[in-house]
Protein backbone atom coordinates (compact mmCIF):
# COMPACT_ATOMS: atom_id res chain seq x y z
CA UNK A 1 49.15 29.18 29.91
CA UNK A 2 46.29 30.47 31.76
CA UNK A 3 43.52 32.82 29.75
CA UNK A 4 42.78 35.94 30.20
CA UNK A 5 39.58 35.64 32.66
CA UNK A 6 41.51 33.17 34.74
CA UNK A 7 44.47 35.58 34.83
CA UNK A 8 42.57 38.49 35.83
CA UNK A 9 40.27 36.12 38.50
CA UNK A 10 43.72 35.18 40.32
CA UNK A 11 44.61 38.60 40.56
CA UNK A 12 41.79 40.47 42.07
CA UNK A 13 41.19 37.01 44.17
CA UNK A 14 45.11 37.07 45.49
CA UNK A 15 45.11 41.29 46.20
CA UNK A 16 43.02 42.84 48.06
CA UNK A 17 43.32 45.92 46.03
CA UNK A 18 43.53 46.08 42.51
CA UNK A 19 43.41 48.84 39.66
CA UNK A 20 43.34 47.90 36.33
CA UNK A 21 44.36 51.47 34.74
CA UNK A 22 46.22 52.76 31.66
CA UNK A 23 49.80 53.07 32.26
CA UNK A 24 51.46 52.89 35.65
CA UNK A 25 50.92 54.66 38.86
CA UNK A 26 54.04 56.33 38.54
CA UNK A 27 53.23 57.24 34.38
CA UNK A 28 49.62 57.37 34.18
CA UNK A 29 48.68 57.04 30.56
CA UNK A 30 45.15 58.76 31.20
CA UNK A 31 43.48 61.55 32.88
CA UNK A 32 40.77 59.13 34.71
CA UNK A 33 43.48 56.23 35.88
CA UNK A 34 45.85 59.29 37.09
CA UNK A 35 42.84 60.62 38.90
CA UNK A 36 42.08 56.96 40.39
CA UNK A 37 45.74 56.48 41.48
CA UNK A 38 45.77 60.08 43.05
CA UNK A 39 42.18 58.84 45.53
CA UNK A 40 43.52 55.69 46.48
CA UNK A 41 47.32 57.20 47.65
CA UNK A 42 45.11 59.81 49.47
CA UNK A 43 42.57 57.05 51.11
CA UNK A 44 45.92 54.91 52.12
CA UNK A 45 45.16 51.11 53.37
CA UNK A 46 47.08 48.03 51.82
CA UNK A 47 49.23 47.57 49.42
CA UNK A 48 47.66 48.84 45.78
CA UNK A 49 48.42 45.74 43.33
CA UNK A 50 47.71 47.30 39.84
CA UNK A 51 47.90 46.16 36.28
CA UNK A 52 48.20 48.31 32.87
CA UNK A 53 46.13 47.46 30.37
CA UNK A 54 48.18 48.96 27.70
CA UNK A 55 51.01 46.38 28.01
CA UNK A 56 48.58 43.41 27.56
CA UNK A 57 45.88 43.44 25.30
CA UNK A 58 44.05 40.49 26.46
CA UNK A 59 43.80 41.94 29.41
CA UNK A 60 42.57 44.95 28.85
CA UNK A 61 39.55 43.41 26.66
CA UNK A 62 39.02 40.80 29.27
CA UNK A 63 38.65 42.73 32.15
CA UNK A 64 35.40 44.42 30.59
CA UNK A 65 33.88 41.26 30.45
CA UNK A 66 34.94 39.82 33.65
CA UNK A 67 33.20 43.00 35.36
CA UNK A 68 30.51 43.65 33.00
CA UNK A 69 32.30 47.52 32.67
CA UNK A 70 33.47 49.01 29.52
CA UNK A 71 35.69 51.38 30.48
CA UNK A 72 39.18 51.82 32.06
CA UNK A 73 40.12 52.06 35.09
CA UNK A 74 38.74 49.43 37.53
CA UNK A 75 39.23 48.80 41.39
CA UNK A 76 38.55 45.75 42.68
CA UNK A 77 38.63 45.22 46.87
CA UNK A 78 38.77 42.25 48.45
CA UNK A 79 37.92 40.68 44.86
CA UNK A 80 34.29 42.45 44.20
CA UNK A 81 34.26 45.54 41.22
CA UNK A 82 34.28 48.73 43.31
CA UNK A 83 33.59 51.06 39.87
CA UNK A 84 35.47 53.16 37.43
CA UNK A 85 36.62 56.53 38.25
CA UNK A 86 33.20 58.23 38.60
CA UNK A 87 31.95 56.23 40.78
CA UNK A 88 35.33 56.08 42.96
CA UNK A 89 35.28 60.05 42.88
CA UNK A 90 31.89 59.80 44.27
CA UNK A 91 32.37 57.33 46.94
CA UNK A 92 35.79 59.43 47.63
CA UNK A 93 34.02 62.97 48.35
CA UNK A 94 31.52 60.77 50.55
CA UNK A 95 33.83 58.97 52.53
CA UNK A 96 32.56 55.89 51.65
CA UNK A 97 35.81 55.14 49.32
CA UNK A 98 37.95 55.40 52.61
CA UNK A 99 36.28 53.20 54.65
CA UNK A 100 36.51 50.11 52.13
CA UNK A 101 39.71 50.65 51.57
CA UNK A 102 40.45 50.67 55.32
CA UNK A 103 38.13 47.55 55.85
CA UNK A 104 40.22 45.51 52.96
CA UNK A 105 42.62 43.40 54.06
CA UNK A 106 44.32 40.03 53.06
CA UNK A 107 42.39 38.42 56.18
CA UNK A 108 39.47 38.92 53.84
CA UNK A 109 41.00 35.93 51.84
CA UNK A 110 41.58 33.10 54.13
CA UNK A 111 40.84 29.68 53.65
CA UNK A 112 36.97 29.73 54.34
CA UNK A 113 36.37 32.16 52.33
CA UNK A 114 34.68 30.39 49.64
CA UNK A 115 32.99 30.96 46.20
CA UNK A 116 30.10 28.48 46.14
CA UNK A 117 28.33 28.93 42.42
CA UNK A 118 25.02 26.94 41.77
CA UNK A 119 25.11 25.85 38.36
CA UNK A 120 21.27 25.59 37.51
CA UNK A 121 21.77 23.52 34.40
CA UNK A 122 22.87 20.85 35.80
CA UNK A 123 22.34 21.01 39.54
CA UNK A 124 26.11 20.75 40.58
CA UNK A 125 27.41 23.13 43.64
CA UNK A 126 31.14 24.90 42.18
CA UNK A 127 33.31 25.86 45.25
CA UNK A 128 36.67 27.22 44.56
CA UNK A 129 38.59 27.96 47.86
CA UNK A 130 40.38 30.76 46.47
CA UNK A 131 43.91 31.16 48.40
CA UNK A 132 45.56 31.07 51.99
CA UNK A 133 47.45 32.97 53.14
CA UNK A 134 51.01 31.26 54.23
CA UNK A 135 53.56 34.05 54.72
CA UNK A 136 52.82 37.58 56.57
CA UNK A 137 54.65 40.08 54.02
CA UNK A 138 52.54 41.46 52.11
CA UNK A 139 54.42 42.03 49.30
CA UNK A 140 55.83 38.26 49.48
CA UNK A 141 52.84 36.53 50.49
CA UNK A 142 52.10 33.02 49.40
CA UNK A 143 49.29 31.89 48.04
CA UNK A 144 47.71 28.30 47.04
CA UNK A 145 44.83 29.18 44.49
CA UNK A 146 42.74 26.30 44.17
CA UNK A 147 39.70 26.52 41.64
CA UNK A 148 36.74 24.58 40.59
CA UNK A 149 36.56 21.92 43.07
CA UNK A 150 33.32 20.00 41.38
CA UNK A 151 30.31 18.60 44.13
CA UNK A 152 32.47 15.84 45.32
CA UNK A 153 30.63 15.29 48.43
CA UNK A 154 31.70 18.13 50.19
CA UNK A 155 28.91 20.35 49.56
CA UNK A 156 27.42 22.43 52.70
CA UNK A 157 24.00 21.90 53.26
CA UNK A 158 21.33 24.65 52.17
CA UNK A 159 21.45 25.84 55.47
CA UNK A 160 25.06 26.88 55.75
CA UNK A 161 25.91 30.13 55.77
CA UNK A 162 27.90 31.30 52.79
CA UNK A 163 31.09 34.22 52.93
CA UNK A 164 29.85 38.08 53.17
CA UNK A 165 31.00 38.09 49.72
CA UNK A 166 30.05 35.20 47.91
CA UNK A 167 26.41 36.39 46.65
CA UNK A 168 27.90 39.54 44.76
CA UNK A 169 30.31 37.41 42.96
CA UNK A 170 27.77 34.75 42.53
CA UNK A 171 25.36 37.52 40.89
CA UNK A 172 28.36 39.28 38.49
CA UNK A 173 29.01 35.43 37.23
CA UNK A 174 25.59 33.82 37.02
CA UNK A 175 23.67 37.06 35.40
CA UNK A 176 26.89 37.56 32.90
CA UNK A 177 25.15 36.13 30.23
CA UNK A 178 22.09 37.76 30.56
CA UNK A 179 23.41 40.84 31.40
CA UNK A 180 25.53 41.16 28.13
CA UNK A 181 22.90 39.41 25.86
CA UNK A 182 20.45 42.55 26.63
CA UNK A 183 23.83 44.81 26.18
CA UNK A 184 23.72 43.30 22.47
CA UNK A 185 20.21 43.79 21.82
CA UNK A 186 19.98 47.32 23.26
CA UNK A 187 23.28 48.57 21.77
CA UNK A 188 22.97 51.92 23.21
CA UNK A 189 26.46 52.68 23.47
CA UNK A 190 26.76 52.16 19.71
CA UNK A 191 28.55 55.24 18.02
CA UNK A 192 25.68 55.24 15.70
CA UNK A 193 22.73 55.50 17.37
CA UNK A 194 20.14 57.47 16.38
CA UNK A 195 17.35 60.03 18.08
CA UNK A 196 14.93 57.64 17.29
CA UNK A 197 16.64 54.28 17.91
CA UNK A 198 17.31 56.44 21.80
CA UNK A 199 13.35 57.59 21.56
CA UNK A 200 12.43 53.91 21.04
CA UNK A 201 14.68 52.23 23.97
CA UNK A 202 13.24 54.97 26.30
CA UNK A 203 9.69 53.84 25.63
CA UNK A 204 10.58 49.91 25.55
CA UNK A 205 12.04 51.14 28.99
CA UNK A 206 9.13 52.63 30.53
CA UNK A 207 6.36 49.91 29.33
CA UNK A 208 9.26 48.02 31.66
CA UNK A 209 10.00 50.06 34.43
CA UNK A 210 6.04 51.26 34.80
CA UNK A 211 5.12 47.53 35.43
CA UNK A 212 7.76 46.58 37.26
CA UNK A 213 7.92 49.72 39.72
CA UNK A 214 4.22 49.72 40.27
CA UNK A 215 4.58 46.07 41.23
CA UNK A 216 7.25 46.85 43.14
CA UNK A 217 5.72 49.75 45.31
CA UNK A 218 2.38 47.38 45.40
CA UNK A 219 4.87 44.25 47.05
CA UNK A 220 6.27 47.44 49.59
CA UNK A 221 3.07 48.55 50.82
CA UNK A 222 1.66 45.28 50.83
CA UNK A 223 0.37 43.89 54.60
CA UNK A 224 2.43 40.29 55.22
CA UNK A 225 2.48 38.05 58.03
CA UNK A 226 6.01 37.86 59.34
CA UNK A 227 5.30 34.21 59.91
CA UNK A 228 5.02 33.00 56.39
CA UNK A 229 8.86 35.04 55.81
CA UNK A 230 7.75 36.85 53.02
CA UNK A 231 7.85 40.56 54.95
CA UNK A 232 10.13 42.98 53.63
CA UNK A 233 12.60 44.66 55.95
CA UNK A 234 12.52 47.46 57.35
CA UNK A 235 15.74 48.01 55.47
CA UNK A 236 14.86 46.74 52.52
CA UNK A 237 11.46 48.26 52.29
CA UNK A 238 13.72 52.04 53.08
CA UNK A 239 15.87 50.98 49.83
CA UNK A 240 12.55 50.40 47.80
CA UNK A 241 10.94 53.93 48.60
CA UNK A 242 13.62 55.68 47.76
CA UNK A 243 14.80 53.72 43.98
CA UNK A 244 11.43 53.54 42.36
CA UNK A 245 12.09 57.14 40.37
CA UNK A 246 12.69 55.72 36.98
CA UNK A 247 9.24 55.55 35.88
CA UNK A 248 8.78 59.22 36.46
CA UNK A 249 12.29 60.21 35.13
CA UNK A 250 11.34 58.25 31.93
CA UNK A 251 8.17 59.90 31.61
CA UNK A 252 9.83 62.78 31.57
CA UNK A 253 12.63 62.41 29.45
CA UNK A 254 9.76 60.86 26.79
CA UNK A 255 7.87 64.04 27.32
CA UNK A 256 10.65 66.27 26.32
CA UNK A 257 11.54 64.15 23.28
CA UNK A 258 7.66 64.61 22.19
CA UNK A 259 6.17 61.51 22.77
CA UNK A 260 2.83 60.90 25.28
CA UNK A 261 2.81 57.85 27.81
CA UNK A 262 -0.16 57.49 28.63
CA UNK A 263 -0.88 55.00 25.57
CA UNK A 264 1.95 52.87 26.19
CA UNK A 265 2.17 49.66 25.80
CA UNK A 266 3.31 47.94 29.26
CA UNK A 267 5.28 44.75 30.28
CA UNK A 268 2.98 41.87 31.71
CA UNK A 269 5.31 39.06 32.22
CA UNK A 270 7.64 40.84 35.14
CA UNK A 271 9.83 38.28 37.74
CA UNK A 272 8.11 36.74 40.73
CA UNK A 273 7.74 39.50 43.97
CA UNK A 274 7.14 37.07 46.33
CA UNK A 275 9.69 36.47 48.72
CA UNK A 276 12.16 38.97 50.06
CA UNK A 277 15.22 36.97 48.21
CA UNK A 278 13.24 37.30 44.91
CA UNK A 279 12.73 41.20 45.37
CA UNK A 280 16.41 41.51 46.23
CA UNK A 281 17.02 39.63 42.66
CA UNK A 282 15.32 41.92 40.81
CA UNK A 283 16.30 45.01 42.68
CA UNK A 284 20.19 43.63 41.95
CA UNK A 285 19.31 44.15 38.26
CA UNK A 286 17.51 47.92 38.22
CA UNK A 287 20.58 49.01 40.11
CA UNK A 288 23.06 47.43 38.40
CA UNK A 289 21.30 49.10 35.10
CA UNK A 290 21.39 52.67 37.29
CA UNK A 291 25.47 52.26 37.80
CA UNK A 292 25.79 51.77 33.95
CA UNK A 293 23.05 54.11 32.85
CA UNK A 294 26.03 56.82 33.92
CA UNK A 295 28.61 55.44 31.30
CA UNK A 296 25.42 55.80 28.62
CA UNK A 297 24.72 59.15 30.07
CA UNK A 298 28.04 60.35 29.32
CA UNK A 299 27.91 58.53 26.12
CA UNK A 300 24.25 59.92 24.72
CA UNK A 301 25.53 63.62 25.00
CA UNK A 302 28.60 63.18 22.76
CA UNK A 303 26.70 61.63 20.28
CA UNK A 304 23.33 63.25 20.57
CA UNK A 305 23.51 65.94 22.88
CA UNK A 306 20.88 64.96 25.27
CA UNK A 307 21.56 65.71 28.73
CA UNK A 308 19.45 65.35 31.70
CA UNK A 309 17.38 67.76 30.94
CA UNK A 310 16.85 67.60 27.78
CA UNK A 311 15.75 64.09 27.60
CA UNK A 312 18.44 61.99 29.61
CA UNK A 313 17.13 62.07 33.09
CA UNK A 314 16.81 58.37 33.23
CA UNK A 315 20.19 57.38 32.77
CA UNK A 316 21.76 59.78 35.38
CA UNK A 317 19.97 57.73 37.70
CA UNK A 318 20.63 59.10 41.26
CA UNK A 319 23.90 61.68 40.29
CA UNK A 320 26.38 62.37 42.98
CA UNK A 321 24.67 59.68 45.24
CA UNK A 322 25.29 56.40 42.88
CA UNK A 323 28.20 55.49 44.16
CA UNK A 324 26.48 55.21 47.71
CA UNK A 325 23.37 53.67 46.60
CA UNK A 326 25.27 50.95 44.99
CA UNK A 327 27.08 50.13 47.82
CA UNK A 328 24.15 50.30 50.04
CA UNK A 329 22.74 47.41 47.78
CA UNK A 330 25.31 45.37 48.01
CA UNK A 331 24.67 44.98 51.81
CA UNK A 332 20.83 44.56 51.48
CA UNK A 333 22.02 41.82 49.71
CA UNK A 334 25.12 40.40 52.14
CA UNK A 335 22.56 40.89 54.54
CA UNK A 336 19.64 38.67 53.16
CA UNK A 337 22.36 35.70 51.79
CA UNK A 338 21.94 34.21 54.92
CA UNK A 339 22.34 30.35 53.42
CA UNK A 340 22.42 29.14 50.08
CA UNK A 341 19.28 28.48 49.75
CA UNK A 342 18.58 32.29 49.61
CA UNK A 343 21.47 32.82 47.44
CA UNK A 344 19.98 30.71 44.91
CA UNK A 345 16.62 32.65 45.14
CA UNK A 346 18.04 36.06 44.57
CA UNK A 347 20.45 34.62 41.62
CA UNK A 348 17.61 33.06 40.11
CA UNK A 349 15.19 36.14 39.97
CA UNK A 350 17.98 38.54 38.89
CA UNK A 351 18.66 36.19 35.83
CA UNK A 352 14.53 36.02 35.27
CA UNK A 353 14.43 40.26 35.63
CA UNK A 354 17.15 40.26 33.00
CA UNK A 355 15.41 37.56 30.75
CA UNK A 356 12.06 39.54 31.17
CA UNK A 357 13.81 42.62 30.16
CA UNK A 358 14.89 41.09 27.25
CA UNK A 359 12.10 39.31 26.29
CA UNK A 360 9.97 42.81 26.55
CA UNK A 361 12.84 44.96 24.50
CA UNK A 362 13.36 42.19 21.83
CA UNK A 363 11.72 43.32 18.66
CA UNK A 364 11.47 40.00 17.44
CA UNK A 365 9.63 38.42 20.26
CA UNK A 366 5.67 38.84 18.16
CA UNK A 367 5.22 35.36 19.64
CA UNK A 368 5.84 36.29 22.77
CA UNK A 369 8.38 34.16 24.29
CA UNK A 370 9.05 33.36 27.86
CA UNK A 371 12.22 34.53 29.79
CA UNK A 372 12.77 30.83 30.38
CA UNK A 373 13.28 30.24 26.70
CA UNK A 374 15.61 33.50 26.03
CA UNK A 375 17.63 32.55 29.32
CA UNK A 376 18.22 29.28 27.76
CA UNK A 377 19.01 30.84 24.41
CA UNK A 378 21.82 33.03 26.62
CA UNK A 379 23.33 30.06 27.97
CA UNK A 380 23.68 28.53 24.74
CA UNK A 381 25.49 31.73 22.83
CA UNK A 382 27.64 31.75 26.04
């Protein structure tokens, strides 16, 4: 019998739309999974595959994992997490909710498209072909899902381009244990947190955010010779001007909880700048932590009753517009996989921006211990 991750992998990997929700669409079971089910019959495009949570509790706690998102409901296109019902309201008013939907399709799933995961352990390429299709009903298609085909000398070389897809999925599985290794240590969806446990993250986040931002803008404006490939984009360099606003929306949210900045301390061990891929990497991470900063949003004014402007600026990140922005990344970062080779860059600097984040946020870190060492502690709790 398969687990629960595997289960819920074949499903969003054999549909190429999929809503976990609560209930079914016919008998919603919650205000947000009705409201999700009401968008998608409005957008139209294939078939809606979905799955309620309620009836299987495995399920329902592994799909949290599996997209690194607490809360129900969750869409999944052509097998990447779209967002929960926020962020699909968002992208529905912008008409950017539409046009994935129309773009999904079951051709999105053919027999090249590949997931090809670098294990950097021990050195090993993963490729798991994830299904053909064999018949043309939708709702009676065939599939062959073949997994975890290990490096048996049929591995592409570094210059091979991978699917439009596989970074993203390569980034949600690679960074997972990172990602919910600083979820533990920061806690800040805990239903005890305090006004100063919040006051405390917000100032372990701007010693981060200051350093990494400044280096950041300073890696932007810096003169490179497009001969050596490190320039930016002009795309890419457009998506950095605009994102680095969380130092000055945690100065402000500090400010209005009575505590001064300009003494500090600030993060010196930040993730290498130096190549395009590596920028991406880190960028991958700061918006990832903008999407969920929404969910703690919501979260800090039940419990304390901060809102953005009374201290919770930071975590609304970019409002009405997140859902946009996110998606926006995601190409930058289509766009720069162009072989492997990059892939691996980007995945290994957004694990190194995580570990760094931890490393700087860990209370217990006095002898300051390198994001090597706490990424290899991740991988061993894993």
């Amino acid at each position: 019998m398969m687990d629960a991750q595997t289960r819920i992998k074949q499903q969003v990997t054999t549909n190429p739309v999929v809503l976990y929700m609560k209930g079914t669409p016919q008998f919603p079971q919650c205000g947000f999974s009705g409201a999700a089910i009401k968008m998608l019959r409005a957008c139209g495009g294939p078939s809606l595959f979905t799955v309620d949570v309620l009836a299987d509790p495995e399920i329902r706690d592994g799909i949290k994992s599996y997209g690194n998102w607490p809360t129900i409901p969750q869409l999944y296109i052509n097998g990447e997490f779209v967002g929960g019902s926020d962020i699909m309201r968002e992208m529905y008013e912008q008409g950017e909710l539409q046009k994935l939907l129309q773009a999904a399709s079951p051709k999105a799933f053919g027999l090249n498209w590949r997931d090809s995961v670098f294990c950097g352990n021990c050195g090993l390429s993963y490729y798991s072909t994830i299904l053909k299709i064999l018949t043309a009903p939708r709702d009676l298609m065939g599939v062959f899902i073949v997994s975890d085909l290990v490096n048996q000398g049929v591995a592409p070389s570094s210059t091979q381009a991978p699917g439009s897809s596989s970074i993203l999925i390569r980034l949600r599985l690679e960074t997972r244990n990172e990602h919910n290794a600083v979820e533990r240590m920061l806690d800040l969806m805990s239903a005890e947190l305090t006004l100063d446990a919040y006051r405390q993250q917000l100032k372990q986040f701007y010693g981060f955010y200051c350093s990494l931002e400044a280096a950041l803008q300073g890696r932007c404006d810096r003169d490179t010779n497009d001969a050596d490939g490190s320039s930016l984009s002009r795309a890419t360099r457009s998506a950095l001007s605009s994102r680095l606003t969380k130092t000055a929306y945690l100065r402000q949210d500090l400010h209005h909880l009575g505590v001064l900045t300009a003494d500090l301390p600030l993060c010196r061990q930040l993730p290498k700048l130096a190549s395009p891929a590596e920028v991406l990497g880190c960028l991958y991470v700061m918006e990832g932590a903008t999407l969920g900063g929404r969910l703690i949003a919501q979260h800090i004014k039940a419990v304390l009753g901060i809102t953005p402007t009374t201290g919770g600026r930071f975590f609304e990140g970019y409002a009405g517009e997140t859902g946009k922005m996110w998606q926006v990344m995601r190409q930058l970062l289509v766009n720069c996989a162009v072989d492997t080779q990059t892939e691996n860059v980007i995945v290994a600097n957004a694990i190194a921006t995580f570990a760094c984040l931890r490393g700087w946020c860990d209370p217990r870190n006095a002898s300051g211990k390198s994001c090597a060492e706490y990424h290899r502690e991740a991988n061993q709790r894993a």
